[in-house]
C-alpha atoms as a PDB file:
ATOM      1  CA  UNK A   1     145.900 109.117 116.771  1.00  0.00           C
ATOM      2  CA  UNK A   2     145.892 105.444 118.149  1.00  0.00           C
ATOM      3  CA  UNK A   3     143.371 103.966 119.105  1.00  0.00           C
ATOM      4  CA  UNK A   4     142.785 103.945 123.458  1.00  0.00           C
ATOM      5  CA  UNK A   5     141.285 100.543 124.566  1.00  0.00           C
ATOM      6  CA  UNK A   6     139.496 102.347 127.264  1.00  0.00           C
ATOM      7  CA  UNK A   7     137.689 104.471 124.646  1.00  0.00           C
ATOM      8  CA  UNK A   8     136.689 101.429 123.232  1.00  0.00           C
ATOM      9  CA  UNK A   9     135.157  99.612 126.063  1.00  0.00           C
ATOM     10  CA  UNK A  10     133.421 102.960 126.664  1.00  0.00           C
ATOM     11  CA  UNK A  11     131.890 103.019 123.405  1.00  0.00           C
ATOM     12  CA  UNK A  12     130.666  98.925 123.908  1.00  0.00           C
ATOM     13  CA  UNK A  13     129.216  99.970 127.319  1.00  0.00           C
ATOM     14  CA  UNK A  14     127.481 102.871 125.768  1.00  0.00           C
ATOM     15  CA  UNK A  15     125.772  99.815 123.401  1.00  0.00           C
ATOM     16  CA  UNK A  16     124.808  97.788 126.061  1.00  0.00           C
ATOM     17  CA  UNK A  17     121.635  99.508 127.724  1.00  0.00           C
ATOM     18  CA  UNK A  18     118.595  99.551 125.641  1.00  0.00           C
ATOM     19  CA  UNK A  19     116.023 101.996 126.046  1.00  0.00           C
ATOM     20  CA  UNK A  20     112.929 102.233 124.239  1.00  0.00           C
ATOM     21  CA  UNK A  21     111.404 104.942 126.480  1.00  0.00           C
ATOM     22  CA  UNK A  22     110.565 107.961 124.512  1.00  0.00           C
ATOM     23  CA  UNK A  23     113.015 109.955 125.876  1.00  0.00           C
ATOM     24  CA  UNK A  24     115.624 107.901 125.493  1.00  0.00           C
ATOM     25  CA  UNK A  25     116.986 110.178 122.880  1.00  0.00           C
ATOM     26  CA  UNK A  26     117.057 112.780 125.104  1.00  0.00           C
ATOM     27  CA  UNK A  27     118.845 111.250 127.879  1.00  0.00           C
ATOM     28  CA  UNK A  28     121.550 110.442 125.906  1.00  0.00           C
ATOM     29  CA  UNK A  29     122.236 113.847 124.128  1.00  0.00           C
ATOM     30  CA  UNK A  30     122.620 115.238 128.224  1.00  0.00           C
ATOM     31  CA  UNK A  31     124.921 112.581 128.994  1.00  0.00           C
ATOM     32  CA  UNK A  32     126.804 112.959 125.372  1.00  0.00           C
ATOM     33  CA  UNK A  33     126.847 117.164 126.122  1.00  0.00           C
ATOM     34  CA  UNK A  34     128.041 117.041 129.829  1.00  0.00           C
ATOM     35  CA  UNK A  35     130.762 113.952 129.043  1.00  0.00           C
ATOM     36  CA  UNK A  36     131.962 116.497 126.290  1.00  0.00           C
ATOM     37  CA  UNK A  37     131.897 119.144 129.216  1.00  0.00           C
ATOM     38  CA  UNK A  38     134.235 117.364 131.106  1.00  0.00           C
ATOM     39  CA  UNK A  39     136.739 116.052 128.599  1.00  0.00           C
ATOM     40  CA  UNK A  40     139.355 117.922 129.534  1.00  0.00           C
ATOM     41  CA  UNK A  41     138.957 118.886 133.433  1.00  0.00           C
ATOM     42  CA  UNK A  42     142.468 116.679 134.666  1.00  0.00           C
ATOM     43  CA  UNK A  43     144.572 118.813 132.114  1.00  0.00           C
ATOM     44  CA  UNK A  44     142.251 121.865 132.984  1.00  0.00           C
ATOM     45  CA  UNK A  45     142.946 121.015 137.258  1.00  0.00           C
ATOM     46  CA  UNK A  46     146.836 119.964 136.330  1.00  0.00           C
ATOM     47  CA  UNK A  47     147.461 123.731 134.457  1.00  0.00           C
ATOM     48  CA  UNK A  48     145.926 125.082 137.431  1.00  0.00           C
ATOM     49  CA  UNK A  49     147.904 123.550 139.877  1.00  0.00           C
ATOM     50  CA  UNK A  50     150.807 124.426 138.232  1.00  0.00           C
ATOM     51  CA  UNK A  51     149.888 128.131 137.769  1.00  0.00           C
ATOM     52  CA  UNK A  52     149.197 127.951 141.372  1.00  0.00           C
ATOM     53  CA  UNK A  53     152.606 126.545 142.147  1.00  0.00           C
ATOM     54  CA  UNK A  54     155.039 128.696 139.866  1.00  0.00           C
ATOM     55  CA  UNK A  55     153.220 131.531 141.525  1.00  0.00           C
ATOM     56  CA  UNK A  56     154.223 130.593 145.061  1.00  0.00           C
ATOM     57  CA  UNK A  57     157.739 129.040 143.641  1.00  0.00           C
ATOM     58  CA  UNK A  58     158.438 133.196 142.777  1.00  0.00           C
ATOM     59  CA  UNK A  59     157.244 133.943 146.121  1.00  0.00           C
ATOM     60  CA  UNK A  60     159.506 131.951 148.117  1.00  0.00           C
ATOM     61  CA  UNK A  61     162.720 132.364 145.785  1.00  0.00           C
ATOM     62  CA  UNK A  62     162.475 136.003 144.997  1.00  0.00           C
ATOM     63  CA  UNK A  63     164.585 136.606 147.567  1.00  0.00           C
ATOM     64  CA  UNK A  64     167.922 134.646 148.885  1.00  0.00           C
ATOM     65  CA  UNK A  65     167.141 131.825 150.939  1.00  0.00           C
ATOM     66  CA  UNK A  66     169.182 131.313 154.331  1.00  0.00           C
ATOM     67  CA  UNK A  67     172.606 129.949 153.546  1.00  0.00           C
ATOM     68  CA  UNK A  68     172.346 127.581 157.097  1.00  0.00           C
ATOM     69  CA  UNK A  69     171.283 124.130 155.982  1.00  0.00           C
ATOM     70  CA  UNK A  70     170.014 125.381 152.824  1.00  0.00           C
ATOM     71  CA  UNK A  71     170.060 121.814 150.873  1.00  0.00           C
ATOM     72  CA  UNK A  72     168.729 119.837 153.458  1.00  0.00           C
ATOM     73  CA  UNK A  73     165.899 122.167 154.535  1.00  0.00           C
ATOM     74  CA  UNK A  74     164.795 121.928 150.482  1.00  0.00           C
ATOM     75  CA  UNK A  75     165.193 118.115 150.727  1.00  0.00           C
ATOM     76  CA  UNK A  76     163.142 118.153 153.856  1.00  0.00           C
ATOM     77  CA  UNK A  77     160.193 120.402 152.376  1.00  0.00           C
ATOM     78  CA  UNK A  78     160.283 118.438 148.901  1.00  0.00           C
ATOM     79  CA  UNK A  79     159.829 115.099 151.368  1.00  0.00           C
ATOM     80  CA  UNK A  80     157.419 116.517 153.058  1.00  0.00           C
ATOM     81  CA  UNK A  81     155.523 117.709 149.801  1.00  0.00           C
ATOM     82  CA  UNK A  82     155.969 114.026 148.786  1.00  0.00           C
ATOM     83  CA  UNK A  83     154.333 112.853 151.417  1.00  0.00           C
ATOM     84  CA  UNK A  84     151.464 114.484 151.471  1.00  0.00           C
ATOM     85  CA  UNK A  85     150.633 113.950 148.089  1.00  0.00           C
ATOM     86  CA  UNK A  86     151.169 110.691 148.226  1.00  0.00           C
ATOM     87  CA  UNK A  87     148.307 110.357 151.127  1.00  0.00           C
ATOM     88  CA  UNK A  88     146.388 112.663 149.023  1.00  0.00           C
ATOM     89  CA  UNK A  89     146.025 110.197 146.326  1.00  0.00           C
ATOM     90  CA  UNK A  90     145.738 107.491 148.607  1.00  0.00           C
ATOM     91  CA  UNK A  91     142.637 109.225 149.798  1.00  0.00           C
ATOM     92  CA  UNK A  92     141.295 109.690 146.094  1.00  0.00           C
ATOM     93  CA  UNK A  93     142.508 106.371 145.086  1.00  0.00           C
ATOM     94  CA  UNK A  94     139.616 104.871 148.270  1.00  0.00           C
ATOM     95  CA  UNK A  95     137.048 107.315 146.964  1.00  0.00           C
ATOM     96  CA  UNK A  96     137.132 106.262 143.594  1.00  0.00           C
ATOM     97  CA  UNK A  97     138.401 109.995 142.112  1.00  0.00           C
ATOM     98  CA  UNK A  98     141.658 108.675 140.961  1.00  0.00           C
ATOM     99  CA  UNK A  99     141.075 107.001 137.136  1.00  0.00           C
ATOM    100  CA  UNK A 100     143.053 108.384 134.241  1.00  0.00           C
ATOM    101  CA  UNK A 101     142.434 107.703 130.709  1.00  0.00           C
ATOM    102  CA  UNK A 102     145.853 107.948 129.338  1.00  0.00           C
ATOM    103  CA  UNK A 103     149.473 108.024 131.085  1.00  0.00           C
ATOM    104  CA  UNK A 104     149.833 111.825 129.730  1.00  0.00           C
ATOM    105  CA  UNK A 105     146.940 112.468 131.867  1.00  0.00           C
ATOM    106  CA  UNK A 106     148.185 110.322 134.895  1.00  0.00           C
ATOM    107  CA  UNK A 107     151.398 112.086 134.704  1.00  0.00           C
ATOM    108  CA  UNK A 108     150.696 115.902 134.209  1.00  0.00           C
ATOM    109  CA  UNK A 109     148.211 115.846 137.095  1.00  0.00           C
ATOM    110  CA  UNK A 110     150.085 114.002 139.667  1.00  0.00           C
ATOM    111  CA  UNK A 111     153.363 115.726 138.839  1.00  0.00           C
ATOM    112  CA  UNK A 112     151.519 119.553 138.838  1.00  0.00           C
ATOM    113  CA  UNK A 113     149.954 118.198 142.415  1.00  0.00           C
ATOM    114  CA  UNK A 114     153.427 117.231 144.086  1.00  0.00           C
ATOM    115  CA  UNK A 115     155.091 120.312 142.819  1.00  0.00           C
ATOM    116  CA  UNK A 116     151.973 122.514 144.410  1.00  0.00           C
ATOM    117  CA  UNK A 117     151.914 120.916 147.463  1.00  0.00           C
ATOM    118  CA  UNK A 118     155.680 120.919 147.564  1.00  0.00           C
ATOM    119  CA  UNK A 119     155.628 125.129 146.671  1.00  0.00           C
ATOM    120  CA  UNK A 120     153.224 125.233 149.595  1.00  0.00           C
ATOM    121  CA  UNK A 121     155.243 123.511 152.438  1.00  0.00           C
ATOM    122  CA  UNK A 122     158.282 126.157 151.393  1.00  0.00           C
ATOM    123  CA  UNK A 123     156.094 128.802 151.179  1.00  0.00           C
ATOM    124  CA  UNK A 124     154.598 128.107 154.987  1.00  0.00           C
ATOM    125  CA  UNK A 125     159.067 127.047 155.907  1.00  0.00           C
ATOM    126  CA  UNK A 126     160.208 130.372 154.452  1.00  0.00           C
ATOM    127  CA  UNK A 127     157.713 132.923 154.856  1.00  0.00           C
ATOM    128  CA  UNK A 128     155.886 132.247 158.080  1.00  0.00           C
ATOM    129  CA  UNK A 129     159.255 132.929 160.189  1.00  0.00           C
ATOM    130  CA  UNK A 130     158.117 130.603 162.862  1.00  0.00           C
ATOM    131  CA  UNK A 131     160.860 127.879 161.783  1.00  0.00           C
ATOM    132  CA  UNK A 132     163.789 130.073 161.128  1.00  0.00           C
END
């Protein structure tokens, strides 16, 4: 396993702020326990997503899709989903939500969110009847 700068400059941080209260101990086993917790909540949110998505994917292609514009209304709705995503992380990228430890990370989750968000804009095309 190589070793990741960031968990590095974590570990230096975690050195930096000296406490000789006498709980200091016990502050830092809570914030050891819950960053163990949350270890693995962007690959836990990405599988999710994706579950999510291949479920409404099935939805929307169980059946034949209208053979009128059928490649550009797919280009259209994966635009769309494109789009939105892209102001989605935007908005977590201002908020401070969007930090990734490793590319793997970076990569599963934003892929599993464009694919969900584009399985939702076909899902509202195809099955609300309003646009065909």
């Amino acid at each position: 396993m190589p070793f990741d700068f960031l968990d590095g400059l974590d570990a230096l941080v975690d050195l930096l702020p000296f406490d000789f209260s006498k709980n200091s101990s016990l502050k830092s086993a809570v914030t050891k326990k819950s960053s163990k917790k949350s270890k693995h909540t962007t690959e836990l949110w990405g599988g999710s997503f994706l579950a999510m998505a291949s479920i409404l994917y099935f939805i929307v292609f169980k059946d034949p899709l209208p053979e009128e514009n059928y490649v550009q209304t797919l280009l259209i709705c994966t635009l769309i989903g494109f789009l939105i995503s892209f102001v989605l992380f935007f908005s977590l990228y201002q908020l401070g939500f969007f930090y990734f430890k490793s590319l793997f990370k970076f990569i599963f989750f934003n892929g599993s969110v464009i694919l969900l968000i584009t399985s939702f804009v076909l899902f509202i095309y195809y099955k609300s009847g309003v646009f065909l």
